[in-house]
C-alpha atoms as a PDB file:
ATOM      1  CA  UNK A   1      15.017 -23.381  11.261  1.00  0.00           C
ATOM      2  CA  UNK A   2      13.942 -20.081  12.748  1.00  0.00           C
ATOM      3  CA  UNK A   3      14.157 -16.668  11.200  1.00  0.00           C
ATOM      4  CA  UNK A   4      12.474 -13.415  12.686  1.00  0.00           C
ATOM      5  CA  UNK A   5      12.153 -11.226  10.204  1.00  0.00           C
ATOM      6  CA  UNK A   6      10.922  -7.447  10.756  1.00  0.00           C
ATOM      7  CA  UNK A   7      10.067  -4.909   7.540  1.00  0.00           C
ATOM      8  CA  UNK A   8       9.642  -1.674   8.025  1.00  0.00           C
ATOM      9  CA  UNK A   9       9.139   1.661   5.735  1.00  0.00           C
ATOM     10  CA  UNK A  10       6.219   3.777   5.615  1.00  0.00           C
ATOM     11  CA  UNK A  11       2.827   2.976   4.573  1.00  0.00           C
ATOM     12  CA  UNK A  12       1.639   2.845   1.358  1.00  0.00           C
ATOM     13  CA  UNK A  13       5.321   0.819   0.750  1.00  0.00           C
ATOM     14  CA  UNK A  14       3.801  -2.672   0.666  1.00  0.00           C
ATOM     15  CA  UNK A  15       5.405  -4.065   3.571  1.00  0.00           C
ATOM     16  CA  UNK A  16       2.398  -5.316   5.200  1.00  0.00           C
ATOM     17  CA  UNK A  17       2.046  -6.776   2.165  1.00  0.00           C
ATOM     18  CA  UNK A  18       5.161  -8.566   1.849  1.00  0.00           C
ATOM     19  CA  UNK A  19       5.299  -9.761   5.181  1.00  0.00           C
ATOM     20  CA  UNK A  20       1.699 -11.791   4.397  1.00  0.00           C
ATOM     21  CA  UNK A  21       3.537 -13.181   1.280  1.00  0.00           C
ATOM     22  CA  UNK A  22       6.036 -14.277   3.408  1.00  0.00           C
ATOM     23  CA  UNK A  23       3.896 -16.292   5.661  1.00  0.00           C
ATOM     24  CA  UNK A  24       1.778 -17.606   3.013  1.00  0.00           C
ATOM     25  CA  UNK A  25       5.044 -18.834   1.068  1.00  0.00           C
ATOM     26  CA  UNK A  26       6.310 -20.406   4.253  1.00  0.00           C
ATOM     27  CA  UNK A  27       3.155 -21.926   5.557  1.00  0.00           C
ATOM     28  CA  UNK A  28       2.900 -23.395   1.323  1.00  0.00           C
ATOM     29  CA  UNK A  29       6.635 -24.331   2.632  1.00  0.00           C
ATOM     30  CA  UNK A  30       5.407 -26.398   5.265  1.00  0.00           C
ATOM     31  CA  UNK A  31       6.649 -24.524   7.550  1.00  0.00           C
ATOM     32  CA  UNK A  32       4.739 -22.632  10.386  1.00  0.00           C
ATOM     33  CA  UNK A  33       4.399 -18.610  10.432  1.00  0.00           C
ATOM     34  CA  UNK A  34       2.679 -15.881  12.396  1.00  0.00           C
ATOM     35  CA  UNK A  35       2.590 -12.760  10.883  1.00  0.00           C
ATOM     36  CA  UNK A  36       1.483  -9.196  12.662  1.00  0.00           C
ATOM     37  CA  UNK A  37       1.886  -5.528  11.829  1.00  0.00           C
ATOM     38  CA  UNK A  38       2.018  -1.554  13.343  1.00  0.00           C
ATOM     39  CA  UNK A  39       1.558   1.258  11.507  1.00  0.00           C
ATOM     40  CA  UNK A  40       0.879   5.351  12.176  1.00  0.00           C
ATOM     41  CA  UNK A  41      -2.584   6.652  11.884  1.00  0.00           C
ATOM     42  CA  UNK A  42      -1.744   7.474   8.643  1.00  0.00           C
ATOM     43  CA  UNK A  43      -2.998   5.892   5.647  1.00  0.00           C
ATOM     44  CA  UNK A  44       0.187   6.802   3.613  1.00  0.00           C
ATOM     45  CA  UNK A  45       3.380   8.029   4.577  1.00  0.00           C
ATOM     46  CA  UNK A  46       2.997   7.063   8.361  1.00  0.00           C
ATOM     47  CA  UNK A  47       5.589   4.758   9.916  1.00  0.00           C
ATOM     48  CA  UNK A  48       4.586   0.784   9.361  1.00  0.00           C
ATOM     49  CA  UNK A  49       6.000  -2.144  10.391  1.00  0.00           C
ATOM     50  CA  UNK A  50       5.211  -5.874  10.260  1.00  0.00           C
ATOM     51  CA  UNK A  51       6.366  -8.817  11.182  1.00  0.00           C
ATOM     52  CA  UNK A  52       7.015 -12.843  10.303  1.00  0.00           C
ATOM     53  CA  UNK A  53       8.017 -15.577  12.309  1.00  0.00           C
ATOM     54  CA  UNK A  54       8.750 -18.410  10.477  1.00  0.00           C
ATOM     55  CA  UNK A  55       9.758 -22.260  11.843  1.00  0.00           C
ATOM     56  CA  UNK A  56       9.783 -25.173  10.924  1.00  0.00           C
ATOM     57  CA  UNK A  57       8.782 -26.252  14.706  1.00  0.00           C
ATOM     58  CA  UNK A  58       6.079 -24.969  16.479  1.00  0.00           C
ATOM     59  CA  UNK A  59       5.990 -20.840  16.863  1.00  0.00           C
ATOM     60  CA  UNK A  60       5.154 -20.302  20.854  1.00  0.00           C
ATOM     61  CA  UNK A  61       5.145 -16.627  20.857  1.00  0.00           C
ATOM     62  CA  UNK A  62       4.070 -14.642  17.202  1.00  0.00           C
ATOM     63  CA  UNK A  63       6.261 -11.130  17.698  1.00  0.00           C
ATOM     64  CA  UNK A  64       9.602 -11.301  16.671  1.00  0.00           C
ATOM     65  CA  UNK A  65      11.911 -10.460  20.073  1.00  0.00           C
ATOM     66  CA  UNK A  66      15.336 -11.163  17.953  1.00  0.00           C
ATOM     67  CA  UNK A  67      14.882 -10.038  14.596  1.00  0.00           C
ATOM     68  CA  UNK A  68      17.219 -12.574  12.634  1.00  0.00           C
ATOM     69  CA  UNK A  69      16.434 -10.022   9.500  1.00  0.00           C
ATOM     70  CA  UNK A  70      15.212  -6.856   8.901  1.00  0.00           C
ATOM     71  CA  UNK A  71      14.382  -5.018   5.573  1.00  0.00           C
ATOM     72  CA  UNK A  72      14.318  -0.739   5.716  1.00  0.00           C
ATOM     73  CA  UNK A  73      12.999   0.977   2.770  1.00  0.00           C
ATOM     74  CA  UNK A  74      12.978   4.472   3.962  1.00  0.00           C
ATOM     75  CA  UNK A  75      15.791   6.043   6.336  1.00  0.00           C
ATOM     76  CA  UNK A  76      13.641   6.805   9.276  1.00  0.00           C
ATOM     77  CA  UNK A  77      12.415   3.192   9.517  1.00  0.00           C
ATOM     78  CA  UNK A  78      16.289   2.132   9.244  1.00  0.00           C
ATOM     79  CA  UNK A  79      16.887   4.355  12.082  1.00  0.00           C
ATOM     80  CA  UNK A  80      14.118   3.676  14.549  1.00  0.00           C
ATOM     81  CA  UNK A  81      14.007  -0.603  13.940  1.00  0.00           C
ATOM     82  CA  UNK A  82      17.841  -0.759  13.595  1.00  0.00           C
ATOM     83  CA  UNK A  83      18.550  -0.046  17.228  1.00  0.00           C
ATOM     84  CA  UNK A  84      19.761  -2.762  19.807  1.00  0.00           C
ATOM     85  CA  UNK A  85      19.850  -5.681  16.985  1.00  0.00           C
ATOM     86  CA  UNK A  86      21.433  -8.609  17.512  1.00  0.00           C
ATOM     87  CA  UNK A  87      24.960  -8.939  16.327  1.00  0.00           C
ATOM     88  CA  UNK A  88      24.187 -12.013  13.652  1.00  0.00           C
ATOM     89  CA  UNK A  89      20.702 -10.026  12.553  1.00  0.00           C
ATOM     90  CA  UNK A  90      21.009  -9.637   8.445  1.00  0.00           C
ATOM     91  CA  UNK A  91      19.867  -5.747   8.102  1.00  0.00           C
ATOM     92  CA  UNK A  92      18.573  -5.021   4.589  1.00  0.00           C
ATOM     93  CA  UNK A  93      18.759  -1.637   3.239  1.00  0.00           C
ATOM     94  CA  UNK A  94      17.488   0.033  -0.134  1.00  0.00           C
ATOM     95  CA  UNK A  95      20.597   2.071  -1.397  1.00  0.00           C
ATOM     96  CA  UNK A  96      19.206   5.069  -1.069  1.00  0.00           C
ATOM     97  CA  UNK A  97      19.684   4.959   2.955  1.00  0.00           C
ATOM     98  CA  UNK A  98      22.353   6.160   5.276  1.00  0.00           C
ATOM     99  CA  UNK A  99      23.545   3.154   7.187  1.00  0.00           C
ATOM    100  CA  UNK A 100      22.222   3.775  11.225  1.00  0.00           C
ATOM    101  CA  UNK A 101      24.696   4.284  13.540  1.00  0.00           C
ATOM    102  CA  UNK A 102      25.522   1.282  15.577  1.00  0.00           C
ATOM    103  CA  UNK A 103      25.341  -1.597  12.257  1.00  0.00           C
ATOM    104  CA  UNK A 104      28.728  -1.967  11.849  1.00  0.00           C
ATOM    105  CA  UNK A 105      28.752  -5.343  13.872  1.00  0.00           C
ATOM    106  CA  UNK A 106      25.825  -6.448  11.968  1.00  0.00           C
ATOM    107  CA  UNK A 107      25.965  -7.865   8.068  1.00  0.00           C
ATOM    108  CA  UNK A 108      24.125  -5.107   6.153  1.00  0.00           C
ATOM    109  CA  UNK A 109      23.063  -5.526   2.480  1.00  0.00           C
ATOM    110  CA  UNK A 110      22.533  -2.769   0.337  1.00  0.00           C
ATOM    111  CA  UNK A 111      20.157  -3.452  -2.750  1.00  0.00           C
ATOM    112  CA  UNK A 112      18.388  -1.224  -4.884  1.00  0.00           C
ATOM    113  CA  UNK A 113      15.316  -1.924  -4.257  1.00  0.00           C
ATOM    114  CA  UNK A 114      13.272   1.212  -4.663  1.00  0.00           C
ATOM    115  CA  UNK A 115      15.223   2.018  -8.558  1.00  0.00           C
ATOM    116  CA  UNK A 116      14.635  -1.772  -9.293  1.00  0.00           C
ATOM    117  CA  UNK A 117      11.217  -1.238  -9.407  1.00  0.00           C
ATOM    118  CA  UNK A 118      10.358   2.220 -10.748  1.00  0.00           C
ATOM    119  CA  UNK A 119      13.365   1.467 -13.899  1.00  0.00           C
ATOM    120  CA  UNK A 120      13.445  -2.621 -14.342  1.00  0.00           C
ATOM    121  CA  UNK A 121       9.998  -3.176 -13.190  1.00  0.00           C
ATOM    122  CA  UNK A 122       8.506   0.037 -14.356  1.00  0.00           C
ATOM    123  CA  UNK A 123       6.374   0.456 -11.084  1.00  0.00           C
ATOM    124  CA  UNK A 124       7.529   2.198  -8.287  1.00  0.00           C
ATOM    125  CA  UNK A 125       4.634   0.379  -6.297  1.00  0.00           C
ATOM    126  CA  UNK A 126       6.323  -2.971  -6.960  1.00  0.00           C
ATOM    127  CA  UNK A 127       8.883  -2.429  -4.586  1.00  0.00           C
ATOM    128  CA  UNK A 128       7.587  -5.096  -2.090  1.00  0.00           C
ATOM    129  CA  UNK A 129       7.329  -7.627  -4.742  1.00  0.00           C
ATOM    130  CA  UNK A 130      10.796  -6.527  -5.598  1.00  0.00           C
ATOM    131  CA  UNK A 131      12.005  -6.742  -1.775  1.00  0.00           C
ATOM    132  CA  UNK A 132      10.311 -10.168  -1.294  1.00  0.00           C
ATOM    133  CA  UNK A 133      12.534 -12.039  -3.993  1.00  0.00           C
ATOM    134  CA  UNK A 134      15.797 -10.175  -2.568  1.00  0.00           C
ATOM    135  CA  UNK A 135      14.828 -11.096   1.040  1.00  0.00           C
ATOM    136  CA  UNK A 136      13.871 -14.856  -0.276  1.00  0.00           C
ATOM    137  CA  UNK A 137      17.081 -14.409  -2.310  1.00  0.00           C
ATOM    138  CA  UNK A 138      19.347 -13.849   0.574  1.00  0.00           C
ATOM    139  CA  UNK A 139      17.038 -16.087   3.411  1.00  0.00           C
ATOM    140  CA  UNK A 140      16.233 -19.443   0.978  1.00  0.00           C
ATOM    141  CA  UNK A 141      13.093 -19.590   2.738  1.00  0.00           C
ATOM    142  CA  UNK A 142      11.019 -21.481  -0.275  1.00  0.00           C
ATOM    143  CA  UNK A 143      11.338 -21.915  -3.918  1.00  0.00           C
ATOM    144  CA  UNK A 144      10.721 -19.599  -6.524  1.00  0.00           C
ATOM    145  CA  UNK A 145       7.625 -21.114  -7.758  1.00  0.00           C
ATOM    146  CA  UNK A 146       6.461 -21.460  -4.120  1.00  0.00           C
ATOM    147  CA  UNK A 147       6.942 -17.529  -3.938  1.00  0.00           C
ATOM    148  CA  UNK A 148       5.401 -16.770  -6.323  1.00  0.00           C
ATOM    149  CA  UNK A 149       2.005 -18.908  -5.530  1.00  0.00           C
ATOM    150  CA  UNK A 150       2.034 -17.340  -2.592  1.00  0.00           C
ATOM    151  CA  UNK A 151       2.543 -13.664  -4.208  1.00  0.00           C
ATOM    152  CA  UNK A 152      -0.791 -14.757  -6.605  1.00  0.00           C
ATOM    153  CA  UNK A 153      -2.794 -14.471  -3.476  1.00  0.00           C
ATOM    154  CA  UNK A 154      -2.495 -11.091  -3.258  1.00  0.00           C
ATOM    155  CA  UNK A 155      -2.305  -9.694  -5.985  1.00  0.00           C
ATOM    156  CA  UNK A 156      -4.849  -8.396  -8.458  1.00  0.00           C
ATOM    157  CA  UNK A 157      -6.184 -10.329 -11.302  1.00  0.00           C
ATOM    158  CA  UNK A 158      -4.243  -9.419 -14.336  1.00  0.00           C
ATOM    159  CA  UNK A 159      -1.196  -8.164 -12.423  1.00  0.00           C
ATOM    160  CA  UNK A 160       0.889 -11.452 -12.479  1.00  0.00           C
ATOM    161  CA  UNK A 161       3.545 -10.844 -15.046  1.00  0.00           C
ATOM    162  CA  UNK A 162       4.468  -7.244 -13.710  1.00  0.00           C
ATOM    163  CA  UNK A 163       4.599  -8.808 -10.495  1.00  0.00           C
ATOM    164  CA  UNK A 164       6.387 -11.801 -11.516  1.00  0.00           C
ATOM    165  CA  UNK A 165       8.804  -8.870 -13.236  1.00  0.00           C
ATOM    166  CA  UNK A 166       9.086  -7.586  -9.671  1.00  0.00           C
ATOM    167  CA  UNK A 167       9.378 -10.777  -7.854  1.00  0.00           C
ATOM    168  CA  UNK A 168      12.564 -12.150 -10.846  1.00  0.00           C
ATOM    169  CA  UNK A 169      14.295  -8.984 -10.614  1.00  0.00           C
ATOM    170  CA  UNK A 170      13.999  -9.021  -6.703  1.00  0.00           C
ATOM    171  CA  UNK A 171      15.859 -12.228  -6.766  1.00  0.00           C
ATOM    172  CA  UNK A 172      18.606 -11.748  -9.127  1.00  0.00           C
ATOM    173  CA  UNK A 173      19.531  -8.559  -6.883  1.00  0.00           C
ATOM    174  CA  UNK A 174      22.990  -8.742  -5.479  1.00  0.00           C
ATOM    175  CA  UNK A 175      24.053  -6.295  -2.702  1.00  0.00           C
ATOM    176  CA  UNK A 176      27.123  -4.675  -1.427  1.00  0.00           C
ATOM    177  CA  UNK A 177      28.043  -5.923   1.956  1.00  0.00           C
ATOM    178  CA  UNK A 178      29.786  -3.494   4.317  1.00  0.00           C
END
């Protein structure tokens, strides 16, 4: 098992943030992971990206070269990573975006990510948490209660059951394919 799996949006979306969930569920997995990250000089609203590799075999090289998955929560971050994917790569979108030019060989997913949060959740700034049960949801990387662990780590105390909110709702999400 190998899955490269690339986030992107803009900062102050949590994807950072979800991608170090990620690791730490797969790594609570058993599994191995390497996790890195770019962003814009920008604190907020800059262009971020970061990265997981996850195996269950040793990881020789930490930056994902094939991205096997990759999450977009804004459109320009759809447009820029979406570009020169493989074929097989799983491209997650919130609804909200335009589907790039060039996907239409790829599997896309459309979710709601970003309404998820802001009306089911109530927080708009649980829209990782939200994207990090969908992308478990679609990827079976761990079990729930694995996830979750791993989302306790970093979050603050006395945020668990919004973010277990997040993380539930994140998972029961089913997307249109097209």
């Amino acid at each position: 098992m190998k899955e490269e799996i690339r986030l992107a949006g803009s900062g102050g979306q949590g994807v950072i943030l979800a991608s170090i969930i990620l690791a730490d569920a797969a790594v609570l997995s058993g599994n191995n992971a390497t996790q890195s990250q770019a962003y814009g000089p920008e604190a907020r609203g800059g262009a971020c990206k970061a990265e997981v590799v996850i195996s269950d075999e040793r990881i020789r090289f930490g930056k994902v070269l094939k991205p096997s998955f990759l999450l977009a929560l804004n459109q320009k971050a759809a447009d820029t990573f979406a570009k020169d994917l493989p074929k097989e790569t799983i491209v997650m979108l919130d609804e909200s975006i335009k589907t790039p030019e060039g996907l239409t060989e790829n599997t896309v997913i459309r979710l709601p990510i970003l309404e998820t949060a802001k009306e089911k959740v109530g927080k708009a700034f649980t829209a990782n948490i939200v994207a990090v049960g969908a992308i478990n949801n679609v990827l079976h990387l761990c079990d729930n209660e694995t996830l979750f662990e791993a989302v306790k780590l970093h979050i603050p105390k006395g945020t668990e059951e919004i973010n277990l909110k997040a993380l539930s709702e994140g998972e029961k999400l089913r997307g249109s394919n097209e």
